[in-house]
Protein backbone atom coordinates (compact mmCIF):
# COMPACT_ATOMS: atom_id res chain seq x y z
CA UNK A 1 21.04 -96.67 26.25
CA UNK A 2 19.53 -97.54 23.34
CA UNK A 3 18.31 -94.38 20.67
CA UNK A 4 14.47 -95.69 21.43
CA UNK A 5 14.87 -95.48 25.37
CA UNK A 6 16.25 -91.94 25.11
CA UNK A 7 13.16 -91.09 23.17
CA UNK A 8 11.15 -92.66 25.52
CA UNK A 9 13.03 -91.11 28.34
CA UNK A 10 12.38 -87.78 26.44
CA UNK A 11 8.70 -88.00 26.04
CA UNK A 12 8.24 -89.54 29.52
CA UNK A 13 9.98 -85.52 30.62
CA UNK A 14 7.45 -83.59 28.08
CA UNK A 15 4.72 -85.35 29.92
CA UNK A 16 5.82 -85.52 33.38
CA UNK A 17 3.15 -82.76 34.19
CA UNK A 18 0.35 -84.31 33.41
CA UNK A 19 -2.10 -85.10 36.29
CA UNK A 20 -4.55 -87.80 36.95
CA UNK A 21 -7.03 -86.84 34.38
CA UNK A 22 -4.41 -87.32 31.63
CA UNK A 23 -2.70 -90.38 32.92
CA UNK A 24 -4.22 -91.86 35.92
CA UNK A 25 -1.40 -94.41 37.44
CA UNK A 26 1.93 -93.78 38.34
CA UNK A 27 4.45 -96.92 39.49
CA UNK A 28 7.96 -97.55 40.43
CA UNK A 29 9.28 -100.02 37.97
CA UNK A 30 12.86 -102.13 38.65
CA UNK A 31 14.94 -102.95 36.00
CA UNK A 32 14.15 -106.35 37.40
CA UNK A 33 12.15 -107.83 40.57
CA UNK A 34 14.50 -110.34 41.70
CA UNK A 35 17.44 -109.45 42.55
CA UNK A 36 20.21 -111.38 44.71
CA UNK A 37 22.86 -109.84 46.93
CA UNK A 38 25.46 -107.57 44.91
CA UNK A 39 23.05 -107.18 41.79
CA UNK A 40 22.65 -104.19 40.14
CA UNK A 41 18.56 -103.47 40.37
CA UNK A 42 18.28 -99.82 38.73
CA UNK A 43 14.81 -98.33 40.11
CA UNK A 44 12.27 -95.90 38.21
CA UNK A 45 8.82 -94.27 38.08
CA UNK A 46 5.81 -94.36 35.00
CA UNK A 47 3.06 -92.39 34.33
CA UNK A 48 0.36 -93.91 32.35
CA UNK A 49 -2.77 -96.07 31.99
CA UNK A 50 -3.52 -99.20 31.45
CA UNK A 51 -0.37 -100.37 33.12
CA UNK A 52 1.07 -98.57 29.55
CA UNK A 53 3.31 -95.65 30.52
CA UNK A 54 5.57 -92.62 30.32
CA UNK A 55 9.36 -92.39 32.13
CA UNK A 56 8.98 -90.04 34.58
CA UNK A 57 12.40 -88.42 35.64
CA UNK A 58 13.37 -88.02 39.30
CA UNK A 59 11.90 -84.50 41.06
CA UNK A 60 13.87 -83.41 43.98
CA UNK A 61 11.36 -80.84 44.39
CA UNK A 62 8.56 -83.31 44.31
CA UNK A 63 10.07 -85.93 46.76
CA UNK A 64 9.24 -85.94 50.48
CA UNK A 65 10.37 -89.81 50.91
CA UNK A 66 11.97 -92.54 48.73
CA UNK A 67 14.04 -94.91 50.70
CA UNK A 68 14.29 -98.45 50.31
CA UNK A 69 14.06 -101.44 53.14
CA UNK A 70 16.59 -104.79 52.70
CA UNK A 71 18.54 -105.43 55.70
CA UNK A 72 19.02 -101.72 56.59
CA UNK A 73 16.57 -98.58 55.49
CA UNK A 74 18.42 -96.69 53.20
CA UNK A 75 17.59 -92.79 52.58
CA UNK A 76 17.54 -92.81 48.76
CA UNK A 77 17.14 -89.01 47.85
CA UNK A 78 20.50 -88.96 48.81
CA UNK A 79 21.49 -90.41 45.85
CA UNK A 80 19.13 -89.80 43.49
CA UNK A 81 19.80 -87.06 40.90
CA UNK A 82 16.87 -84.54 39.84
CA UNK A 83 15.94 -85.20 35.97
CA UNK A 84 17.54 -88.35 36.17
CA UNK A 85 15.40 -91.52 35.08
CA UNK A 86 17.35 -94.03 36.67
CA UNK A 87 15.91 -92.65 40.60
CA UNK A 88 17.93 -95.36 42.62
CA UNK A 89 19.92 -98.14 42.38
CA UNK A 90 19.38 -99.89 45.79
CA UNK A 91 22.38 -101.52 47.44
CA UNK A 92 20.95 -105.44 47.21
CA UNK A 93 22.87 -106.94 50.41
CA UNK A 94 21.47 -110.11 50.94
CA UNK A 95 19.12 -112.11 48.99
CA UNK A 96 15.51 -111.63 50.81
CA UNK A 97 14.61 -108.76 49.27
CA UNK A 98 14.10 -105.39 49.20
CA UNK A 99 11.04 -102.46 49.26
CA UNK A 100 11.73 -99.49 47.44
CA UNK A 101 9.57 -96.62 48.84
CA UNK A 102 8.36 -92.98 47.30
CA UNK A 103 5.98 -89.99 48.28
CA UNK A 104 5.52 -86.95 46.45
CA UNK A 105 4.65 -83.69 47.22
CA UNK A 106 1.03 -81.81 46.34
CA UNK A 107 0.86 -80.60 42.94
CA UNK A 108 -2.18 -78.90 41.12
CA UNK A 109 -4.52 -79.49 38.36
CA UNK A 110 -7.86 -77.94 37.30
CA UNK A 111 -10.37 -79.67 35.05
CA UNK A 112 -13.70 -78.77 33.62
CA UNK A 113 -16.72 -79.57 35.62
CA UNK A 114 -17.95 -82.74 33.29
CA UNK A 115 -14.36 -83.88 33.16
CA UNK A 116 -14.05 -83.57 36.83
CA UNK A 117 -17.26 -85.33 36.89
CA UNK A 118 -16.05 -88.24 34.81
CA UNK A 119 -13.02 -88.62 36.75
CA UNK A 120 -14.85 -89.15 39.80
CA UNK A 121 -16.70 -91.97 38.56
CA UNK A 122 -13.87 -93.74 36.70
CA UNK A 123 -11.72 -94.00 40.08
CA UNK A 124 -15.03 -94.92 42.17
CA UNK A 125 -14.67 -91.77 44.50
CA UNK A 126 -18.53 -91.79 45.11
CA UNK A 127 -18.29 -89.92 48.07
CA UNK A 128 -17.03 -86.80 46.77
CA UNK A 129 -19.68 -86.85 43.78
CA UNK A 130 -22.08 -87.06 45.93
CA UNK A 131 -20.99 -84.59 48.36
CA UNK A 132 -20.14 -82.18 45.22
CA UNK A 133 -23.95 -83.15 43.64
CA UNK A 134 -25.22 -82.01 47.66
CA UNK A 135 -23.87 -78.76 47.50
CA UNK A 136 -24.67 -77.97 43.48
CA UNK A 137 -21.48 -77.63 42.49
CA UNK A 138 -21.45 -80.50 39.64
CA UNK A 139 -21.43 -77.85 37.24
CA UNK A 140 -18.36 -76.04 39.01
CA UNK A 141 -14.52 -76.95 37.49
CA UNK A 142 -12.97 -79.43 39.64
CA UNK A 143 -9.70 -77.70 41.68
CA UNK A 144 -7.94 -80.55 42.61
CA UNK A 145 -4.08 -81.05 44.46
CA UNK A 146 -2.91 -84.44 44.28
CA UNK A 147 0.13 -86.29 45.63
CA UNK A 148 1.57 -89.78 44.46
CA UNK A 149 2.21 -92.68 47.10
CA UNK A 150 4.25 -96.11 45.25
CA UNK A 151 5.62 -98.73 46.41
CA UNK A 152 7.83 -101.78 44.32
CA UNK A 153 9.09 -105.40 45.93
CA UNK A 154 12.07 -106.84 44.51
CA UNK A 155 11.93 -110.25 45.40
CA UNK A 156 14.88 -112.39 46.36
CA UNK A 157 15.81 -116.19 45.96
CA UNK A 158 15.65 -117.14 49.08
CA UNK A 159 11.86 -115.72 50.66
CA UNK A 160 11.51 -116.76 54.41
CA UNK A 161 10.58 -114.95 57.07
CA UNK A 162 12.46 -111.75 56.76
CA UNK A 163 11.25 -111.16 52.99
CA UNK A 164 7.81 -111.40 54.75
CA UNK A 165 8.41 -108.76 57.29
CA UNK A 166 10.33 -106.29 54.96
CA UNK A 167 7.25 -106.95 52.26
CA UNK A 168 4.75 -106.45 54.71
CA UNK A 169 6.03 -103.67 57.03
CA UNK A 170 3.76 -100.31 56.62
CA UNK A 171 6.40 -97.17 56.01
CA UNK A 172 4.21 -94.43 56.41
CA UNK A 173 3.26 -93.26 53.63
CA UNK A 174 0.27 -91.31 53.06
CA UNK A 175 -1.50 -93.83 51.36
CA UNK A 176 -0.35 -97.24 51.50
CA UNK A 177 -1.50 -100.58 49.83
CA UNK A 178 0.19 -103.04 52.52
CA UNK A 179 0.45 -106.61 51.65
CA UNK A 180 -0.45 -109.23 54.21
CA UNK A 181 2.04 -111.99 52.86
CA UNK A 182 5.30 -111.46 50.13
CA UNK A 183 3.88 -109.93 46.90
CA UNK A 184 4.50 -113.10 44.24
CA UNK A 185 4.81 -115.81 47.16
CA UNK A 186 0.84 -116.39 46.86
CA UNK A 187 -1.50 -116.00 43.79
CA UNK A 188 -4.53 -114.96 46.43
CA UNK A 189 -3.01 -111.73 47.67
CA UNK A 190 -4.57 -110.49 50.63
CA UNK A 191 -4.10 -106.23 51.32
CA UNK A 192 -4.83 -103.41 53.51
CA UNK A 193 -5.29 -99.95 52.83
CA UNK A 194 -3.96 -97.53 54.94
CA UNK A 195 -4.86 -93.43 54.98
CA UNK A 196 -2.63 -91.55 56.77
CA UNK A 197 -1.62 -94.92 58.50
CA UNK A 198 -5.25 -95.76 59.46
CA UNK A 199 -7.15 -98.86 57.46
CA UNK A 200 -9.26 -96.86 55.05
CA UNK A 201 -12.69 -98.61 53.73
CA UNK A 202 -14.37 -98.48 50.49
CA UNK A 203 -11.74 -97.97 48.92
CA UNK A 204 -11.99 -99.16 45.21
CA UNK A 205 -8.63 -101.05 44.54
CA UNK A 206 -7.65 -102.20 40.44
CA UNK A 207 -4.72 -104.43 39.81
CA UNK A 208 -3.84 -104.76 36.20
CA UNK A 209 -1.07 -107.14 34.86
CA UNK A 210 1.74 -107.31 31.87
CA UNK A 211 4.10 -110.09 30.82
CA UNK A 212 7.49 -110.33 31.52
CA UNK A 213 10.80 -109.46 28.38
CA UNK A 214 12.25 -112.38 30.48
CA UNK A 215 10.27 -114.42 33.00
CA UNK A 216 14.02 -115.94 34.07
CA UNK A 217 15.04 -112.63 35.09
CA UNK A 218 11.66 -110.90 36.01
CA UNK A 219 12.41 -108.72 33.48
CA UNK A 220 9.50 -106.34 32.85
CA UNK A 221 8.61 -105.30 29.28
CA UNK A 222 9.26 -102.09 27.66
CA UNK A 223 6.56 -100.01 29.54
CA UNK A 224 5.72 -97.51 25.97
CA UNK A 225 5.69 -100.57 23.77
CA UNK A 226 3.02 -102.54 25.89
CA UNK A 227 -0.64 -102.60 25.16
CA UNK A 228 -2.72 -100.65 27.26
CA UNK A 229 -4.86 -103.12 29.03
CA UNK A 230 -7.88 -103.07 31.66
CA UNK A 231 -7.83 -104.04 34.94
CA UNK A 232 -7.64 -107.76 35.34
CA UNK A 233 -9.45 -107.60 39.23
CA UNK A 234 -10.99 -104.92 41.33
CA UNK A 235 -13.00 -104.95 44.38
CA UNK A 236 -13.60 -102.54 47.64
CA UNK A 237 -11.67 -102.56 50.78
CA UNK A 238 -13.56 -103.82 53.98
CA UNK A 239 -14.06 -101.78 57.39
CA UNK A 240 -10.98 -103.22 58.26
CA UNK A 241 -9.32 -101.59 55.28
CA UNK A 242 -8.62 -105.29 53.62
CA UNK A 243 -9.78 -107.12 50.70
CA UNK A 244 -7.96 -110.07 48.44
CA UNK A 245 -7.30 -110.14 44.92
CA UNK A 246 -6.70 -113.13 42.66
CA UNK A 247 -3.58 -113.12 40.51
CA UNK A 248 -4.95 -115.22 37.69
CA UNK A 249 -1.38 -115.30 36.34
CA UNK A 250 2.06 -115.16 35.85
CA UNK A 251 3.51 -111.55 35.04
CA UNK A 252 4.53 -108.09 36.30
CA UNK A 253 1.91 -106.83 38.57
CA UNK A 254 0.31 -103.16 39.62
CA UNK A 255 -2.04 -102.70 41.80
CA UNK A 256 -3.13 -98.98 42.69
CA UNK A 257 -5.89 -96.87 44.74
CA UNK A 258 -6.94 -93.01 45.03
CA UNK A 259 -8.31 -91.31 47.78
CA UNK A 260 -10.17 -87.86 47.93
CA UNK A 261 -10.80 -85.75 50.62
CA UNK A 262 -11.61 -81.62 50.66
CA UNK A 263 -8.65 -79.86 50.74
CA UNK A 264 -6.89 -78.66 53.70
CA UNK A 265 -5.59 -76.31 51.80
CA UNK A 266 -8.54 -74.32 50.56
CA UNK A 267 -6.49 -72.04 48.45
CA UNK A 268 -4.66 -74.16 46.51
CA UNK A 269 -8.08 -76.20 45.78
CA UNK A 270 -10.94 -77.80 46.98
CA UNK A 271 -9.96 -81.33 46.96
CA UNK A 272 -6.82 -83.49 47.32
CA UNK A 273 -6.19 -87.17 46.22
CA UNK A 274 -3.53 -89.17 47.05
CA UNK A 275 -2.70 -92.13 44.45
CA UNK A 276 -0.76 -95.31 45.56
CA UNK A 277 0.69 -98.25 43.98
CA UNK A 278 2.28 -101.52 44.62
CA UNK A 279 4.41 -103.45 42.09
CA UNK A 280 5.50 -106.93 42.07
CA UNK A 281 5.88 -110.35 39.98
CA UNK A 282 4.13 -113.08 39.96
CA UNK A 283 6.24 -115.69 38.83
CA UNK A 284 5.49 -118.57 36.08
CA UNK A 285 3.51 -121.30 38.34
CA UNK A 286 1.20 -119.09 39.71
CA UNK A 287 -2.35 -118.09 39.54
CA UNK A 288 -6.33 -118.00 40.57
CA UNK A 289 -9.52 -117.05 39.48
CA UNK A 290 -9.59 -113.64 37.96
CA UNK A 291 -13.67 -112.82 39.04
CA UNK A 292 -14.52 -109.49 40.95
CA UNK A 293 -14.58 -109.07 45.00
């Protein structure tokens, strides 16, 4: 490891902590997404915005699933080690892919009632600013729990029909961006939200996108050296939970959602969100029209 990556694997610790208000998206991120059978794919997580983030080291405490799904479902907190920044490195048996899975635990977070405020409307959660402007309580500090929901595909070179149905299979998470056809196969990606494994509408949905080190090798860049960039496409999800985003472009792909809903746990705070994520490549060759849904 290189003296800059154990830096970055340093700060990514110090700021491990930090909730949504301080860095909104969190992602797994491959040392590569494609990967054939008997390569060596190490998998990780980053905090950050702007697709621009932190390494953030494995948390046994934290973890209630991470598995990954090639030809078998693998239970990968087996093998992960807590503080370690390499999570995984997913046994690659055959060359149609593989989904690497991971759901955290609740952790807490207060913020001052304007922040709190401006965090609701930078995520689109409309519903709970109204609900929180219904009761008075806009002037009240936000007590928030929040949990993390992320998913990564790591394409193979052959595709087919089984890459479809491991990319597309729902695992359960809490929240759940589910693709309707293999992430990078199409540049039209069509998806459907899932809450507590039923299809969840209005919910806003960003994808934001970053060149590749090395396209060859869907290599992503160094994730603290990158630019922090806006979203590239947004829209709502439909009352079927579904809407479909144009990749206008070759790259490494996240796309990520937030829910909020009063907590069910009134002591620990008075709302929860649960964050997920989807990563993927698009490789050189594709795209579509970036405009707004």
């Amino acid at each position: 490891m290189t003296p800059r990556k154990i830096a970055t694997f340093v700060l990514g610790f110090v700021l491990a902590g930090a909730g949504p208000a301080g860095a909104h998206e969190f992602w797994l991120a491959p040392s590569r997404y494609r990967a054939a059978a008997g390569d060596s794919v190490a998998v990780g997580a980053f905090i950050g915005t702007g697709f621009r983030g932190e390494a953030r080291p494995f948390s046994a405490r934290r973890a209630m699933r991470f598995l990954g799904r090639g030809a078998s479902v693998a239970d990968l907190t087996r093998a992960a080690r807590d503080s370690s920044l390499a999570w995984a490195r997913p046994a690659i048996a055959d060359d149609q892919g593989t989904l690497v899975a991971y759901a955290s635990d609740f952790a807490t977070i207060e913020l001052p009632a304007a922040e709190f405020e401006r965090y609701l409307e930078l995520e689109g959660l409309d519903a709970v600013a109204r609900a929180r402007a219904e009761r008075s309580e806009r002037a009240i500090a936000g007590r928030e729990r929040y949990r993390r929901a992320c998913k990564t595909w790591i394409a193979g070179p052959r595709g087919g029909s089984d890459a479809t149905r491991r990319a597309t299979t729902a695992l359960g998470l809490p929240l759940e961006i589910v693709p309707l056809a293999e992430p990078g196969s199409v540049a039209r990606l069509t998806m459907e939200v899932r809450y507590e494994g039923r299809p969840l509408s209005g919910a806003l949905v960003r994808a934001w996108r970053q060149p590749l080190a090395d396209a060859g090798t869907a290599t992503p860049r160094d994730a603290v050296a990158r630019d922090s960039v806006g979203a590239r496409v947004e829209g709502r999800t439909d009352a079927r939970g579904r809407l479909s985003l144009g990749l206008d472009g070759p790259g490494e792909w996240l796309v990520g959602t937030v829910h909020m809903v009063p907590s069910r746990d009134r002591e620990a705070a008075d709302w929860e969100s649960t964050w997920a994520s989807l990563t993927f490549v698009l490789p050189p060759g594709g795209g579509a029209s970036s405009t707004k849904h």
